[in-house]
Protein backbone atom coordinates (compact mmCIF):
# COMPACT_ATOMS: atom_id res chain seq x y z
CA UNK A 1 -7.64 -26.24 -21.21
CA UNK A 2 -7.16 -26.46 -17.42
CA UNK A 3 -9.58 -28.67 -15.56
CA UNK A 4 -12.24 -26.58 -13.42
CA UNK A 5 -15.82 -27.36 -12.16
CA UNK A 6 -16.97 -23.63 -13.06
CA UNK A 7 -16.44 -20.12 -14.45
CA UNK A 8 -18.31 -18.43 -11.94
CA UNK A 9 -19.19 -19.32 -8.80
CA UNK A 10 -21.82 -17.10 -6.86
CA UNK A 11 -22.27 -16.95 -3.58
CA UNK A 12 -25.70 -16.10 -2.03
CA UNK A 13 -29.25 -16.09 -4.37
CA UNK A 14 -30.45 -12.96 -3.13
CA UNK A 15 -31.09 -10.11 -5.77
CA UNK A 16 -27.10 -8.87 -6.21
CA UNK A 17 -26.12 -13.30 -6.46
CA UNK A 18 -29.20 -14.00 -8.69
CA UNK A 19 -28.39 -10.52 -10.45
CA UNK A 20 -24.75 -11.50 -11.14
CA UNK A 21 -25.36 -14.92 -12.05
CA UNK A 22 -27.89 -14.37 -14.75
CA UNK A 23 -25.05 -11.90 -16.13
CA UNK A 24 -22.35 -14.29 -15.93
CA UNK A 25 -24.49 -16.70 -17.77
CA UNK A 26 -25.46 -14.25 -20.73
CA UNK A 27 -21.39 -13.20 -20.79
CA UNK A 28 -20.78 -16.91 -21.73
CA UNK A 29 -20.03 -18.73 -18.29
CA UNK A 30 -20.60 -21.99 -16.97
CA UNK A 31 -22.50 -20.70 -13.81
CA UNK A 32 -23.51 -22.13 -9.93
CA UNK A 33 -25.32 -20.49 -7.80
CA UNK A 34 -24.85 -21.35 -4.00
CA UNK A 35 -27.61 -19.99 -1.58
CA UNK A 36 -27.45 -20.92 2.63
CA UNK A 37 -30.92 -21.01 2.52
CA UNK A 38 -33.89 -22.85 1.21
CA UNK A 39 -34.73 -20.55 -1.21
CA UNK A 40 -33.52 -17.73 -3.57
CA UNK A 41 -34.65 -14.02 -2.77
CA UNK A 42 -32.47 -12.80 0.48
CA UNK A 43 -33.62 -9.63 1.57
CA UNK A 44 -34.27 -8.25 -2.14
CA UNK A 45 -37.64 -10.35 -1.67
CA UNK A 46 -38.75 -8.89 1.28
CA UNK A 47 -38.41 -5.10 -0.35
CA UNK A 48 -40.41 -2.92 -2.45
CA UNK A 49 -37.85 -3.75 -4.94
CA UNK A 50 -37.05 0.37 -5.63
CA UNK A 51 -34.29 1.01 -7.82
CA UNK A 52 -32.82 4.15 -7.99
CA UNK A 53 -31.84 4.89 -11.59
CA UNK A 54 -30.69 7.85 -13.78
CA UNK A 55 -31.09 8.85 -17.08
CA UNK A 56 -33.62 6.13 -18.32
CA UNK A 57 -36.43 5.87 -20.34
CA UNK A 58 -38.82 5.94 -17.66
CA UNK A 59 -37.44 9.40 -16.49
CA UNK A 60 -37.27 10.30 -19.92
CA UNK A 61 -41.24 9.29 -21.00
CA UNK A 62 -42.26 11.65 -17.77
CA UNK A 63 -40.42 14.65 -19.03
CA UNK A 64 -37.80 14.44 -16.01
CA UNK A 65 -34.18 15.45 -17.17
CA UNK A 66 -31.34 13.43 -15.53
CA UNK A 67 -28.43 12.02 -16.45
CA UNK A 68 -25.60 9.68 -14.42
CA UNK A 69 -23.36 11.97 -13.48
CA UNK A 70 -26.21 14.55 -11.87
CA UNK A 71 -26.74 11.26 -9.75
CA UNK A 72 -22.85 11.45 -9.02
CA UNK A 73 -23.07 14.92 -7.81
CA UNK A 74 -25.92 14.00 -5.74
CA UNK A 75 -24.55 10.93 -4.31
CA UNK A 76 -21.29 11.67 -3.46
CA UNK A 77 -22.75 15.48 -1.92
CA UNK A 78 -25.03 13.74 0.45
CA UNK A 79 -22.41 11.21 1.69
CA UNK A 80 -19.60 14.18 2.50
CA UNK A 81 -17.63 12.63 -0.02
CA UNK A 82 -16.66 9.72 2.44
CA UNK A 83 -17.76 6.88 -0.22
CA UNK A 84 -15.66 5.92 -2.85
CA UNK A 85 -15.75 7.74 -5.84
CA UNK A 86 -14.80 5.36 -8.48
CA UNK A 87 -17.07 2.79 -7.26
CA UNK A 88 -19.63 5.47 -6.80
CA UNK A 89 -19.72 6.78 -10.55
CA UNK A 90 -19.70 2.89 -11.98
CA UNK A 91 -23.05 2.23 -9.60
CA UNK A 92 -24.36 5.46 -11.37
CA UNK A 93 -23.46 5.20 -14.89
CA UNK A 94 -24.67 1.35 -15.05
CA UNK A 95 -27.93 2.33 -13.31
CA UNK A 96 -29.41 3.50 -16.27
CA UNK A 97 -29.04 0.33 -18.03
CA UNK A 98 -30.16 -1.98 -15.06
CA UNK A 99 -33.48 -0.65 -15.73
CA UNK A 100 -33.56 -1.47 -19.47
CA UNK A 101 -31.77 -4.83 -18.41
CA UNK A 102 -34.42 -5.84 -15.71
CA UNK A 103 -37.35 -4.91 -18.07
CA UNK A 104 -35.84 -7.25 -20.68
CA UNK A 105 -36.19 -9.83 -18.35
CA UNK A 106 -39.69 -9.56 -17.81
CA UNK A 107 -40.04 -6.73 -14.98
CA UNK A 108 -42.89 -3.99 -15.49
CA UNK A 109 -42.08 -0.74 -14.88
CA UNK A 110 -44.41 1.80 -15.91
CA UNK A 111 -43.74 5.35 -17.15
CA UNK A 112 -46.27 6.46 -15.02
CA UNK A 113 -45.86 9.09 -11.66
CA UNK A 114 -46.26 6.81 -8.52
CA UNK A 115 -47.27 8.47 -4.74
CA UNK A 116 -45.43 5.97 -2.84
CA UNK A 117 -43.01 2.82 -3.03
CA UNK A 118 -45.88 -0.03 -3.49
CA UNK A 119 -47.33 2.22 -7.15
CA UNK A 120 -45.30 0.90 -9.87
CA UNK A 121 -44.16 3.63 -11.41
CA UNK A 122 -41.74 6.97 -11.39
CA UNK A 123 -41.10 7.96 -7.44
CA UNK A 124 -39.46 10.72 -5.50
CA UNK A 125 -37.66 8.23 -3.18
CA UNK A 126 -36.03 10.40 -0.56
CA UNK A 127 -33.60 13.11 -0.58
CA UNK A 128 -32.60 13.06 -4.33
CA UNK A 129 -32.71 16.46 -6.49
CA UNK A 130 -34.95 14.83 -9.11
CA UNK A 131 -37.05 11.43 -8.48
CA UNK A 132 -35.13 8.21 -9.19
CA UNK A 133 -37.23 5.86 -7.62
CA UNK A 134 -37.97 3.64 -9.98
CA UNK A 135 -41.02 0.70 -8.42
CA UNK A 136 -41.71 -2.15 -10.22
CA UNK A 137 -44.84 -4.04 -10.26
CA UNK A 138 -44.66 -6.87 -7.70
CA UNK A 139 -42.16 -5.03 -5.72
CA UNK A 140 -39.14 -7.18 -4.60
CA UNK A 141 -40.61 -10.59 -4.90
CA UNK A 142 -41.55 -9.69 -8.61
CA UNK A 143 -37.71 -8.51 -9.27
CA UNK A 144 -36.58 -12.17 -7.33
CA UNK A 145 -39.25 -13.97 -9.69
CA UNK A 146 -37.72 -12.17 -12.97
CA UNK A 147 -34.19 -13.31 -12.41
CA UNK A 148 -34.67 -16.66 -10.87
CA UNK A 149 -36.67 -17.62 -14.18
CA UNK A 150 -33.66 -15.86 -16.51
CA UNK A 151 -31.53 -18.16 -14.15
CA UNK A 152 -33.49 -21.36 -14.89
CA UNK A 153 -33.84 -20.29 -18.84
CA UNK A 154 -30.11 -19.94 -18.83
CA UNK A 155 -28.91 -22.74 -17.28
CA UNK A 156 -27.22 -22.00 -14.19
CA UNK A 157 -26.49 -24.34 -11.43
CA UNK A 158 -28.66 -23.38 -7.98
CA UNK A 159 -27.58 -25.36 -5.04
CA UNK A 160 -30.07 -24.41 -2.30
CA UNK A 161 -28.81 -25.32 1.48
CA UNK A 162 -25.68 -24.60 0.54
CA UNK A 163 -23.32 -22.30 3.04
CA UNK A 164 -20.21 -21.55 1.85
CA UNK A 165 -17.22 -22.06 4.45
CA UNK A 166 -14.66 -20.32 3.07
CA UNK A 167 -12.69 -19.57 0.06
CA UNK A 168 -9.77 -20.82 -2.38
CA UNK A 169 -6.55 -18.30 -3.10
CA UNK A 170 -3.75 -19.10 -4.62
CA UNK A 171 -0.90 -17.41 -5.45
CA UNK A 172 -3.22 -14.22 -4.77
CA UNK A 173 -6.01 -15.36 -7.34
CA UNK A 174 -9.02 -16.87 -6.47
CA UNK A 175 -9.15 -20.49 -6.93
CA UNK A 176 -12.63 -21.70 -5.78
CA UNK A 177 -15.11 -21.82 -2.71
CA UNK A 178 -15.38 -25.03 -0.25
CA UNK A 179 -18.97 -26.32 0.32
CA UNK A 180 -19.11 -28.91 3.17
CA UNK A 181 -15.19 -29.40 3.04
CA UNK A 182 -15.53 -30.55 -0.78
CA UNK A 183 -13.83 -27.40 -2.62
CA UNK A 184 -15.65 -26.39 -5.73
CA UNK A 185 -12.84 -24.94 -8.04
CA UNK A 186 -13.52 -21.45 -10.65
CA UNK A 187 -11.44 -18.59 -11.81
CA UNK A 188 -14.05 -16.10 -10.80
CA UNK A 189 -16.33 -16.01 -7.14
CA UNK A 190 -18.66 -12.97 -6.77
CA UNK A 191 -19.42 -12.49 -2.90
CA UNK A 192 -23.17 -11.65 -2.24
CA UNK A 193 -23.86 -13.46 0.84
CA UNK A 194 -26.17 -10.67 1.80
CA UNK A 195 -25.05 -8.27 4.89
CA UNK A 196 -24.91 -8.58 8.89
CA UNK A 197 -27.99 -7.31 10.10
CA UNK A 198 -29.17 -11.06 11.27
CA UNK A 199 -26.31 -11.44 13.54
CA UNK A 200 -26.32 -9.33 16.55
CA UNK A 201 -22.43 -9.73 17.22
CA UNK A 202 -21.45 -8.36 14.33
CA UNK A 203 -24.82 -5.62 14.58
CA UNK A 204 -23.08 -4.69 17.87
CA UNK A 205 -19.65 -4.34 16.75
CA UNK A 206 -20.21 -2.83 12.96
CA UNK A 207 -22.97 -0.51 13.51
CA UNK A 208 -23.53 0.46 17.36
CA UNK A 209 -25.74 3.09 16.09
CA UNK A 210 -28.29 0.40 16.88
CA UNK A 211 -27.99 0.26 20.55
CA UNK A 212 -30.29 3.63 20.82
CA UNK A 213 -33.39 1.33 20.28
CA UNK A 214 -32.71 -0.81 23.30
CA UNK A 215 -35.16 -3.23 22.85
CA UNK A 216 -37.46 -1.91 20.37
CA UNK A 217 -35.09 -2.69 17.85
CA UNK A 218 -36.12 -5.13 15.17
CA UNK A 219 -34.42 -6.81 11.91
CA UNK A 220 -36.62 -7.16 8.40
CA UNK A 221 -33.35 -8.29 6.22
CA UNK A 222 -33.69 -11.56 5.66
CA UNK A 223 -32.29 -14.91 8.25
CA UNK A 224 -29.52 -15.55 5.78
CA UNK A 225 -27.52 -11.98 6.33
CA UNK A 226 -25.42 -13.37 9.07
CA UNK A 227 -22.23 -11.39 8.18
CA UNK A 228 -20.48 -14.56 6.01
CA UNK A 229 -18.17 -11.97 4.20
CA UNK A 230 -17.07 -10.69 7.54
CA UNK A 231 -15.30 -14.19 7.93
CA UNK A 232 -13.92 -14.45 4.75
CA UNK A 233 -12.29 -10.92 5.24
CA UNK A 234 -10.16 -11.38 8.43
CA UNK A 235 -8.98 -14.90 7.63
CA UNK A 236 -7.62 -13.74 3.78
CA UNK A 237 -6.56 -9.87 4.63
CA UNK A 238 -9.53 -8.64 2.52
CA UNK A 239 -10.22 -4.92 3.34
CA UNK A 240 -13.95 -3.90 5.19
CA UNK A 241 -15.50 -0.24 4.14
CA UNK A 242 -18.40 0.83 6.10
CA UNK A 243 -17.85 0.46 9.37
CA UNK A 244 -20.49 2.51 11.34
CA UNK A 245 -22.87 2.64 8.51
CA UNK A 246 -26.15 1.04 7.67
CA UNK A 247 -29.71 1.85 7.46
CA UNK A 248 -32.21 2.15 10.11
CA UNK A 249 -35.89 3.23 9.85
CA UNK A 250 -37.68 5.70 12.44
CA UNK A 251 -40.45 3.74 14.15
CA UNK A 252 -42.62 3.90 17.38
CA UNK A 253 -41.76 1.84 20.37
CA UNK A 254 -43.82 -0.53 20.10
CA UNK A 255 -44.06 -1.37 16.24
CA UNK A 256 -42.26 -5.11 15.57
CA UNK A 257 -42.68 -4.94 11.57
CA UNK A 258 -42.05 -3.41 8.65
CA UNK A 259 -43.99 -0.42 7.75
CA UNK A 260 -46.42 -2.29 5.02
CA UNK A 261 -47.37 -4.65 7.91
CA UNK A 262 -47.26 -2.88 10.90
CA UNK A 263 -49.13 0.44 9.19
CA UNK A 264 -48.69 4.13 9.62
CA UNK A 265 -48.92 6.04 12.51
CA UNK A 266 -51.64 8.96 12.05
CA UNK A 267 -50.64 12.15 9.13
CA UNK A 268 -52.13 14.41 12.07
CA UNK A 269 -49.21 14.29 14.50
CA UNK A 270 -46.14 16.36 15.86
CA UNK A 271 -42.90 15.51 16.55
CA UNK A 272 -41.29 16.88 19.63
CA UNK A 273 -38.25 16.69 21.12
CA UNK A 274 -37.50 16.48 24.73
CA UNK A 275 -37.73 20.70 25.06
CA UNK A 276 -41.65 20.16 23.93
CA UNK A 277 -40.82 21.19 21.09
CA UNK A 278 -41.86 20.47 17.25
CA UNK A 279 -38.60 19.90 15.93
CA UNK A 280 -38.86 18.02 12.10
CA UNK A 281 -40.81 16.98 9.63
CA UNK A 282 -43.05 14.23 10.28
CA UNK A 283 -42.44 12.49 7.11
CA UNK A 284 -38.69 13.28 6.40
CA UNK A 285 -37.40 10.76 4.38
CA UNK A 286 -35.50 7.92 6.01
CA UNK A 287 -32.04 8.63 4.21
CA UNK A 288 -32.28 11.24 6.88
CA UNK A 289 -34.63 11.16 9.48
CA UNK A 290 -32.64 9.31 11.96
CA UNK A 291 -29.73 11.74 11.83
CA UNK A 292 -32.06 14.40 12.92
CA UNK A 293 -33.52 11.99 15.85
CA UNK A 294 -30.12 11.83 16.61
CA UNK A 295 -29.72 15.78 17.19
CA UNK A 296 -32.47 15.65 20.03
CA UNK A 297 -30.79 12.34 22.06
CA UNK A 298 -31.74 9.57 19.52
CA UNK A 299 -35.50 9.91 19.80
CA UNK A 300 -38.57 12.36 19.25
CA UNK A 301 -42.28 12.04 20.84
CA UNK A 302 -44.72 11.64 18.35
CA UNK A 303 -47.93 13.04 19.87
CA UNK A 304 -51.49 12.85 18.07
CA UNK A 305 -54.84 12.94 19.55
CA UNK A 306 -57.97 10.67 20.11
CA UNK A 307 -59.82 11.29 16.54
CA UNK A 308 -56.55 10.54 14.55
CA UNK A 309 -56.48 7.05 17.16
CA UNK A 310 -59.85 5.95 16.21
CA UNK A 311 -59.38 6.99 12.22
CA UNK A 312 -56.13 5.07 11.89
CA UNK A 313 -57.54 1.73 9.39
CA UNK A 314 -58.08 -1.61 10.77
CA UNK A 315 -56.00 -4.64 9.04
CA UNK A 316 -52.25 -3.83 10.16
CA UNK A 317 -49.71 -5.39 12.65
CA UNK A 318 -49.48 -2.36 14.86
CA UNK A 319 -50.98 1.19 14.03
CA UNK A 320 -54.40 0.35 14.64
CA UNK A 321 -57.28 1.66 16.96
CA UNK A 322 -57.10 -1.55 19.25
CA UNK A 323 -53.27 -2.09 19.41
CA UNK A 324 -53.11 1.62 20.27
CA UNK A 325 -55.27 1.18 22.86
CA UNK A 326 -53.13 -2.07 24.01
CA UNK A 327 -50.13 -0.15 24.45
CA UNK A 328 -51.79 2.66 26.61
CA UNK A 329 -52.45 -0.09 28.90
CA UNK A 330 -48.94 -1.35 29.10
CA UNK A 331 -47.57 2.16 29.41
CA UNK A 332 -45.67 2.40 25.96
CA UNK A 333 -48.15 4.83 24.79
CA UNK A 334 -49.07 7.99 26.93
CA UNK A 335 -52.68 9.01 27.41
CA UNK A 336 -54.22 12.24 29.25
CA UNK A 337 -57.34 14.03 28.82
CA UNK A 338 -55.28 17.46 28.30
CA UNK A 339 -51.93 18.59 26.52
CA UNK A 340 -51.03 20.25 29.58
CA UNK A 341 -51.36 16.88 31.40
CA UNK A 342 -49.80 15.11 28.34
CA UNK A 343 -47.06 17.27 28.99
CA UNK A 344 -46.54 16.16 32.58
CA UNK A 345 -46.25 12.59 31.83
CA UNK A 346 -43.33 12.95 29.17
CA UNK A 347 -41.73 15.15 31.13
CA UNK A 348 -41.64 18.38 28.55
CA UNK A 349 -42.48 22.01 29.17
CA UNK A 350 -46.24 22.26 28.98
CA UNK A 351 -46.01 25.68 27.54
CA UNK A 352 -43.97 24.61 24.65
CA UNK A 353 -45.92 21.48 23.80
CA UNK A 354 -48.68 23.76 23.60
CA UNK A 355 -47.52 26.42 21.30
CA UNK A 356 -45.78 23.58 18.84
CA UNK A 357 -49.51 21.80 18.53
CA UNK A 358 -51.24 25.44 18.18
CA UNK A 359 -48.55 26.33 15.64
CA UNK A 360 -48.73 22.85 13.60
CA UNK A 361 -52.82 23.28 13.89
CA UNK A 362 -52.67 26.69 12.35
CA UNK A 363 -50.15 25.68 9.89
CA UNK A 364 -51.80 22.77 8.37
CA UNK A 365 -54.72 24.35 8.30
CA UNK A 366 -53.30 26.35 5.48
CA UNK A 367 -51.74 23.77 4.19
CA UNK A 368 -48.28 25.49 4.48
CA UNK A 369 -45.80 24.29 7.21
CA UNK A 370 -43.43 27.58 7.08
CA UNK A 371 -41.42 26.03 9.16
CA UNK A 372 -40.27 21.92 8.31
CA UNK A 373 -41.99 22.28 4.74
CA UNK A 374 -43.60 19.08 5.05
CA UNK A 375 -46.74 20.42 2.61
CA UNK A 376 -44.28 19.53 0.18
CA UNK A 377 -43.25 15.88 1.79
CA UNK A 378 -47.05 15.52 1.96
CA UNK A 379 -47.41 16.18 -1.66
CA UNK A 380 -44.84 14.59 -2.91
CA UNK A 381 -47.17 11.06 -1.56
CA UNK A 382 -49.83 12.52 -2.76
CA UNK A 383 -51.43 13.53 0.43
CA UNK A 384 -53.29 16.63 0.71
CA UNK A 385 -51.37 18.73 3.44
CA UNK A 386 -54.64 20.37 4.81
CA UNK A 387 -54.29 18.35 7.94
CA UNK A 388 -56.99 17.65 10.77
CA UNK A 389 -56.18 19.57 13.69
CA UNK A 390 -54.41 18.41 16.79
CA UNK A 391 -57.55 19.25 18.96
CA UNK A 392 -59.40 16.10 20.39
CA UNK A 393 -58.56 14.49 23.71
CA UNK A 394 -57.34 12.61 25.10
CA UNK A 395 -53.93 12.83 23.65
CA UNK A 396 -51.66 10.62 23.00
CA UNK A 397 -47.77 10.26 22.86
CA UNK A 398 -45.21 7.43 21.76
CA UNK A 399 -41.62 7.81 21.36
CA UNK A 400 -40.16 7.35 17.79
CA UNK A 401 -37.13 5.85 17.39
CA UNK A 402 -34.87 4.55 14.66
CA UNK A 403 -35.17 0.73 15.46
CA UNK A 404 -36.21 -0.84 12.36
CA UNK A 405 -32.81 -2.23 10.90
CA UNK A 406 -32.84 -2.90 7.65
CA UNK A 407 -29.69 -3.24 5.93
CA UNK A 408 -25.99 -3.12 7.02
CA UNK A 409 -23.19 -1.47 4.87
CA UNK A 410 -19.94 -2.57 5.98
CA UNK A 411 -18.74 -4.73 3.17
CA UNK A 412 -15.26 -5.62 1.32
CA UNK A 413 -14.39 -3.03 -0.33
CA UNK A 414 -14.37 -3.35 -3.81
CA UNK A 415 -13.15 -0.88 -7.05
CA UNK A 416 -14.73 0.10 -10.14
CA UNK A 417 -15.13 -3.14 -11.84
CA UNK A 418 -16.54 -4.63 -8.04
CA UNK A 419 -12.91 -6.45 -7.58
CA UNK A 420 -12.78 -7.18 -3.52
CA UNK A 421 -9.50 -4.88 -2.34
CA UNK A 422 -6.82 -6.97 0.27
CA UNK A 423 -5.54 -4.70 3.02
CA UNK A 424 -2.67 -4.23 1.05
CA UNK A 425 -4.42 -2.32 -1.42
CA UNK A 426 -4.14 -5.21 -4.03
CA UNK A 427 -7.37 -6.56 -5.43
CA UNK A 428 -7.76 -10.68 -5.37
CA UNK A 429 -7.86 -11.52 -8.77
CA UNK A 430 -10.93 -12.73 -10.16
CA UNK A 431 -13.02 -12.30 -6.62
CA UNK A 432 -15.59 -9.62 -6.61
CA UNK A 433 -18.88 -8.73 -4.29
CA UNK A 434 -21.56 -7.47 -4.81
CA UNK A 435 -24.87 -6.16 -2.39
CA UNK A 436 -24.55 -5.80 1.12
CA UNK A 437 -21.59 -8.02 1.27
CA UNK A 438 -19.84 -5.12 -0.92
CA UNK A 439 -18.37 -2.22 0.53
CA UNK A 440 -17.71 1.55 -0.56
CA UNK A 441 -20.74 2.80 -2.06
CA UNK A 442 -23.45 2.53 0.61
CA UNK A 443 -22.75 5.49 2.92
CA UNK A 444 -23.66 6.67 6.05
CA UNK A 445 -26.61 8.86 4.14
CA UNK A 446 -29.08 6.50 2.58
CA UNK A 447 -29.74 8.64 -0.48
CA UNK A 448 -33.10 6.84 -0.68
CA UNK A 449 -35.92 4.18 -1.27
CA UNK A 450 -34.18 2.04 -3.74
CA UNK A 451 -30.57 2.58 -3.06
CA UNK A 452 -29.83 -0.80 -1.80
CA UNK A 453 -31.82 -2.88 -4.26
CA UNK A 454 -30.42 -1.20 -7.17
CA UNK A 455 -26.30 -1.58 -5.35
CA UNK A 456 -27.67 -5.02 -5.11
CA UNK A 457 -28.59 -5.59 -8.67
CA UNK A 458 -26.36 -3.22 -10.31
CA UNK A 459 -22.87 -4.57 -8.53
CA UNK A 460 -24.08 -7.85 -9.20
CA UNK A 461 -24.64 -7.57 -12.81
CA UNK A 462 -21.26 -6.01 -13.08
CA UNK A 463 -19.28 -8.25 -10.87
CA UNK A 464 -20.75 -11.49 -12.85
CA UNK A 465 -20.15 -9.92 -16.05
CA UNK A 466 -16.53 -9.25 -15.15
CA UNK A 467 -15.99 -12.82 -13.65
CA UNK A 468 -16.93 -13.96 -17.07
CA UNK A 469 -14.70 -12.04 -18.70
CA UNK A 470 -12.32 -13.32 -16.74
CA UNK A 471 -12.90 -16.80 -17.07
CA UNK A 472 -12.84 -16.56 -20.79
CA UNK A 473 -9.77 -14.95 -20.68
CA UNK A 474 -7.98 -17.68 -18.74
CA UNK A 475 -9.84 -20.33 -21.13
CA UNK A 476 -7.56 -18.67 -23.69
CA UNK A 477 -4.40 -18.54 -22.32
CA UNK A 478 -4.45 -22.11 -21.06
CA UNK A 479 -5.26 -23.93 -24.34
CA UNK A 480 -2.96 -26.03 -26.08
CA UNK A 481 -2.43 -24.57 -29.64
CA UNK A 482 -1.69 -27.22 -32.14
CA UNK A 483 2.00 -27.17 -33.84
């Protein structure tokens, strides 16, 4: 048979590379594993490690009917129809199985309901008609841990410190990656080099959605998503989907971490726009919540008052009593002794401001907000939505923004089987992608906590799985029968 150093070559070691090369490997293939950094995980590891699934057994234990192509409906509703369908239904249909596949290799999952996205358990995990959120027990560093020992057990190659400059065509097939100007030759290369968010060029150009944070933006995704596939895509015609599109997580000015570090802002609070008025649930999930930021100017003032400061628990980054207090000082948070003087120094109507916090006051009191339903957001977290009234001074307001950028979705497009797409519509034989790096199924509506972990793992699983196929295939037709 023809001389080659691999069958599959993956690039990038976060959750959709470590996904596709632990596939690869049980398909058959001689496997390596290239990662830029010093250590496998990529952004995967620094997530609750969520997977949104359909029609599994965990659903199924909790008496919760779904199926893959409900998920379809869902999916492809929320985005408008502007992702791709094909690839959209193949991320669906194999979602089921990723969660059988991932508990095989030694992730818990429990078939119990969870409140939030650090319970392992069953989820609601944003906007989808029936909970798919799917948490396993030791979040994303657990899911990392799972795969990088199936990698070990299996025998594929890991190269750590190892940036890939570019790759091999020939002849319109892929012929291998080059590492350090040595070229490193294989039938098949899956692309999952993680997605742009850690290069602000490419932030700027591919999602200028960003810019309304001004400086209180922030990036969690990990140092390796510089935007590698980018590259690869204008210097061998490969076609980008996405553009425009990524996720970003509502946050107050002055927060510089994610959520589980940084802590939540107070449950007793209202969000008003810049007419005074309450204007959205408090908790709407993120798959949504900065689109509706985005219908008042980009931001909302999130206004609490001096007994839901001095409640908020000690032992986080930002939300806390003292780091409240801290930001008074420096002017990012606005104190005054009275609503009406609140009112003044954010420039709203004092009239409105007032008759949003007596509205929200007598709402919550019920425990029924008639008018942003978020007794049933509440509930859903399993928070009881009798809230403490708005009431004490002196009051407090912060704007909330969407500056916590998380992940990127501008990717090479890819089809049903994750095959990257040239600008001429042709695929490049035997080079796929997979996560962030992939393109057509992350939309401009995040459906939800989990989306992009399970894209991650689910692509990846597919695209190494069809790059062994491949491999085997052209095993075949190059050997030398005997006469």
């Amino acid at each position: 048979m023809s001389e080659r150093d691999y069958d599959v070559i993956v690039v990038g070691a976060g959750g959709a590379g470590l996904a596709a090369a632990v596939s690869a490997a049980q398909a058959g293939g001689r496997v390596l594993l290239l990662e830029s950094q010093e250590e496998v995980g990529g952004s995967t590891q620094l997530s609750a490690g969520l997977l949104t699934a359909a029609g599994t057994t965990v659903q199924s234990a909790l008496g919760v009917e779904d199926s893959p192509e409900r998920m379809f409906q869902h999916y492809m509703d929320l985005n408008q129809w502007r992702v791709l369908p094909g690839p959209v239904r193949m991320f669906c249909e194999e979602s089921s199985g990723l969660i059988e596949w991932v508990t095989d290799l030694g992730v818990e999952i429990p078939a119990q309901i969870s409140h939030n996205a650090h319970q392992p358990g069953l989820c609601r995990a944003g906007v989808e008609d029936v909970w798919r959120g799917h948490v396993p027990k030791d979040q994303g560093y657990g899911l990392v841990q799972a795969l990088d020992r199936a990698r070990a057990r299996l025998g594929v190659d890991l190269a750590l410190g190892s940036r890939v400059e570019d790759i091999v065509v020939d002849e319109g097939a892929i012929a291998g990656v080059v590492v350090e100007g040595t070229t490193i030759t294989a039938p098949s290369v899956v692309i999952a080099s993680g997605g742009l968010a850690a290069n602000p060029q490419l932030v700027e150009r591919y999602f200028p959605e960003t810019k309304v944070a001004g400086d209180a933006l922030f990036v969690v995704a990990a140092e390796g998503s510089r935007g590698d596939h980018i590259g690869l895509a204008a210097r061998h015609d490969l076609s980008l989907f996405g553009d425009g599109w990524g996720l970003l997580l509502v946050t107050a000015e002055f927060q510089r971490y994610h959520h589980w570090q940084s802590g939540f802002p107070p449950p007793s609070r209202i969000h008003v726009a810049t007419d005074g008025r309450r204007c959205m649930d408090e908790d709407a999930p993120y798959a949504v919540s900065p689109g509706i930021l985005g219908d008042h100017g980009g931001w909302v003032w999130a206004v609490f008052d001096e007994e839901a400061r001095a409640g908020l628990p000690a032992g986080f980054a930002d939300w806390t009593p003292d780091r409240v207090d801290e930001e008074v000082e420096r002017g990012t948070v606005r104190r005054a002794a009275t609503l009406e003087e609140l009112a003044d120094l954010i420039e709203v109507p004092a009239d409105a401001l007032t008759t949003s916090v007596a509205r929200f006051n007598e709402q919550f009191r019920l425990g029924v907000d008639e008018d942003f339903l978020r007794h049933e957001t509440l509930r859903g977290k399993g928070v009881d939505p009798h809230l403490a009234p708005i009431a004490t001074g002196p009051f407090h307001a912060v704007r909330m923004l969407p500056a916590e950028l998380v992940c990127t979705h501008t990717g090479l497009q890819v089809d049903a089987r994750t095959q990257v797409v040239r600008t001429d519509g042709r695929v490049v034989a035997g080079l796929y992608a997979a996560g962030e790096a992939a393109g057509g199924i992350l939309g401009e509506r995040y459906v939800g906590g989990g989306n992009s972990v399970a894209h991650a793992l689910v692509l990846g699983r597919v695209a190494g799985r069809e790059g062994a196929r491949r491999a085997a295939r052209s095993t075949r037709t190059t050997e030398v029968v005997p006469t």
